[in-house]
C-alpha atoms as a PDB file:
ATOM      1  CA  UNK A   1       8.011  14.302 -16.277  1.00  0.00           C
ATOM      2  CA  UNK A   2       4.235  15.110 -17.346  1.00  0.00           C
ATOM      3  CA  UNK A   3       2.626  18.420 -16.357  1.00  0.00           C
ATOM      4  CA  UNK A   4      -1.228  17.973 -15.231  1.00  0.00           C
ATOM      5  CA  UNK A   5      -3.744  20.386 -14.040  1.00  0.00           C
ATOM      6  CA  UNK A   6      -5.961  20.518 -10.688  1.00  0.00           C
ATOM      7  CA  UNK A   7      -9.414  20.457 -11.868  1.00  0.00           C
ATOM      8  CA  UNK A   8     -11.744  23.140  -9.867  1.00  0.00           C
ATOM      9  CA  UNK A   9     -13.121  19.948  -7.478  1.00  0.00           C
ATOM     10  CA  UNK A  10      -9.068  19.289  -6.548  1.00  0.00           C
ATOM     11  CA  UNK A  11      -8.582  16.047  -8.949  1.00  0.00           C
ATOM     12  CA  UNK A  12      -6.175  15.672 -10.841  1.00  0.00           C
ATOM     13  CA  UNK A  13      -5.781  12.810 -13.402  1.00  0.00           C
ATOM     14  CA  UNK A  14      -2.579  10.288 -13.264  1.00  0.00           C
ATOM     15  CA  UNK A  15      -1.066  10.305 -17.366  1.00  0.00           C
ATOM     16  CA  UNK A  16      -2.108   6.787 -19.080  1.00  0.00           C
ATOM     17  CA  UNK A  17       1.794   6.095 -19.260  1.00  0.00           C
ATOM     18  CA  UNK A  18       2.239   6.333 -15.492  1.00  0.00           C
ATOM     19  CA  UNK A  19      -0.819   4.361 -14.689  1.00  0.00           C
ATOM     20  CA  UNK A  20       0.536   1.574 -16.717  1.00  0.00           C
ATOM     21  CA  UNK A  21       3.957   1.766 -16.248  1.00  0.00           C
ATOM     22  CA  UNK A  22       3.050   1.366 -12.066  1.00  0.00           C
ATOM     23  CA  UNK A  23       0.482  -1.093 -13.168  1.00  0.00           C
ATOM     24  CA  UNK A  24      -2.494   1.404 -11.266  1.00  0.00           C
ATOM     25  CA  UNK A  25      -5.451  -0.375 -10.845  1.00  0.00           C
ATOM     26  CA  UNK A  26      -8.879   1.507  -9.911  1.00  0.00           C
ATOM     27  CA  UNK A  27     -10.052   1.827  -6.413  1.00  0.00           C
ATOM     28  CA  UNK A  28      -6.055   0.861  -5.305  1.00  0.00           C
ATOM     29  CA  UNK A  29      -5.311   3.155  -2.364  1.00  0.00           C
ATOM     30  CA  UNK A  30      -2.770   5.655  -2.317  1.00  0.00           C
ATOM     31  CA  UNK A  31      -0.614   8.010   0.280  1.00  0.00           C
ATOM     32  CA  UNK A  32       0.161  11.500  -0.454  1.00  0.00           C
ATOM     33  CA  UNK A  33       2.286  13.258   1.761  1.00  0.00           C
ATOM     34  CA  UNK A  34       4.423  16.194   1.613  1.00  0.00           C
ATOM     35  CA  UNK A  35       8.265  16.492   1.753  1.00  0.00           C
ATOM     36  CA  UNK A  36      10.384  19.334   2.130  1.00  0.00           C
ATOM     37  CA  UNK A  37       7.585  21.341  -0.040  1.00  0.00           C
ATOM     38  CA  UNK A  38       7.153  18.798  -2.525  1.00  0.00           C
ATOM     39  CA  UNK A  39       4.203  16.368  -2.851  1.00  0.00           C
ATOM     40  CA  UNK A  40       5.443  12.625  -2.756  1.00  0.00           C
ATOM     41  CA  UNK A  41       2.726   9.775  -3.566  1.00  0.00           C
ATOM     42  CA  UNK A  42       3.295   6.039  -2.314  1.00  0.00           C
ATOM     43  CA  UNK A  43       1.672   3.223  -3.986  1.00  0.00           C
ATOM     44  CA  UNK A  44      -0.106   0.900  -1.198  1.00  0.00           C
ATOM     45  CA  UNK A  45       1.433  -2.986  -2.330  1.00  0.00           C
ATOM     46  CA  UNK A  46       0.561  -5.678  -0.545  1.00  0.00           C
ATOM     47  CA  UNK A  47       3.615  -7.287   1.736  1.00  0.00           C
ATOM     48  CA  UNK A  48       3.328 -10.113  -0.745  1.00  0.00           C
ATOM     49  CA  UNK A  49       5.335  -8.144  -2.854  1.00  0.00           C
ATOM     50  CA  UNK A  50       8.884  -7.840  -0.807  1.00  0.00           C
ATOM     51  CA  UNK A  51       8.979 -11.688  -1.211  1.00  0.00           C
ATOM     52  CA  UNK A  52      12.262 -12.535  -2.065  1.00  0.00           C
ATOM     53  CA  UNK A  53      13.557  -8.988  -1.609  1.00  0.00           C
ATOM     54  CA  UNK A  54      16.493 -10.444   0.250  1.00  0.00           C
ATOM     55  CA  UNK A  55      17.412 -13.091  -1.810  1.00  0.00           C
ATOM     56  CA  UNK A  56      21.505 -14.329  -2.112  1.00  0.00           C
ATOM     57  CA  UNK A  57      22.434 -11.979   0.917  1.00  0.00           C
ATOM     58  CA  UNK A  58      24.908 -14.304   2.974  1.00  0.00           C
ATOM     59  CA  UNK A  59      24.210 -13.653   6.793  1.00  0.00           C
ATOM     60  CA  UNK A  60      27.242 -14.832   9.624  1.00  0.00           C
ATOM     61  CA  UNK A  61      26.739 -15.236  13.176  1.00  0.00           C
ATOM     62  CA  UNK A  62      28.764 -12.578  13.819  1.00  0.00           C
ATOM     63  CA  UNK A  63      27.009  -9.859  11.915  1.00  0.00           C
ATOM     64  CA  UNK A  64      25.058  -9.729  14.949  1.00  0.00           C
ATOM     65  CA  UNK A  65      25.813  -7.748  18.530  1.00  0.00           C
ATOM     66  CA  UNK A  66      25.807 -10.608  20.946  1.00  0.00           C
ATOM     67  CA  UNK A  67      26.471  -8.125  23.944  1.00  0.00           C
ATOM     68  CA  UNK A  68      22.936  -6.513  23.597  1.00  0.00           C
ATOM     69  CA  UNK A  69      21.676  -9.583  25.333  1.00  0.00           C
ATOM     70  CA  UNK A  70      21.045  -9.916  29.267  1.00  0.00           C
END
């Protein structure tokens, strides 16, 4: 964890080892939003990215609820 200060104008500056561990680039867009009192920031990635997310998951016919249907 890496302690940071709010400058007098509200900035704040994201630690050189976070920005390249994430792989931050400038002008990317971020979304901060807050959670049970805590801040939480989510990285916008494009939905390029999930590619292949689901790879090697074996799917049956009868993982599905055939009743739902009319």
């Amino acid at each position: 964890m890496v302690a940071v200060k709010i400058s007098p104008k509200y900035q704040i500056v994201i630690p050189k080892e976070l920005r390249e561990r994430l792989k931050l680039k400038p002008g990317q867009q971020v979304f901060f939003y807050e959670r049970n009192g805590a801040l939480q920031i989510l990285l916008d990635r494009p939905l390029s990215e999930l590619r292949g997310i689901a790879k090697g998951i074996s799917w049956k016919d009868d993982y599905r609820d055939h009743s739902e249907r009319f």
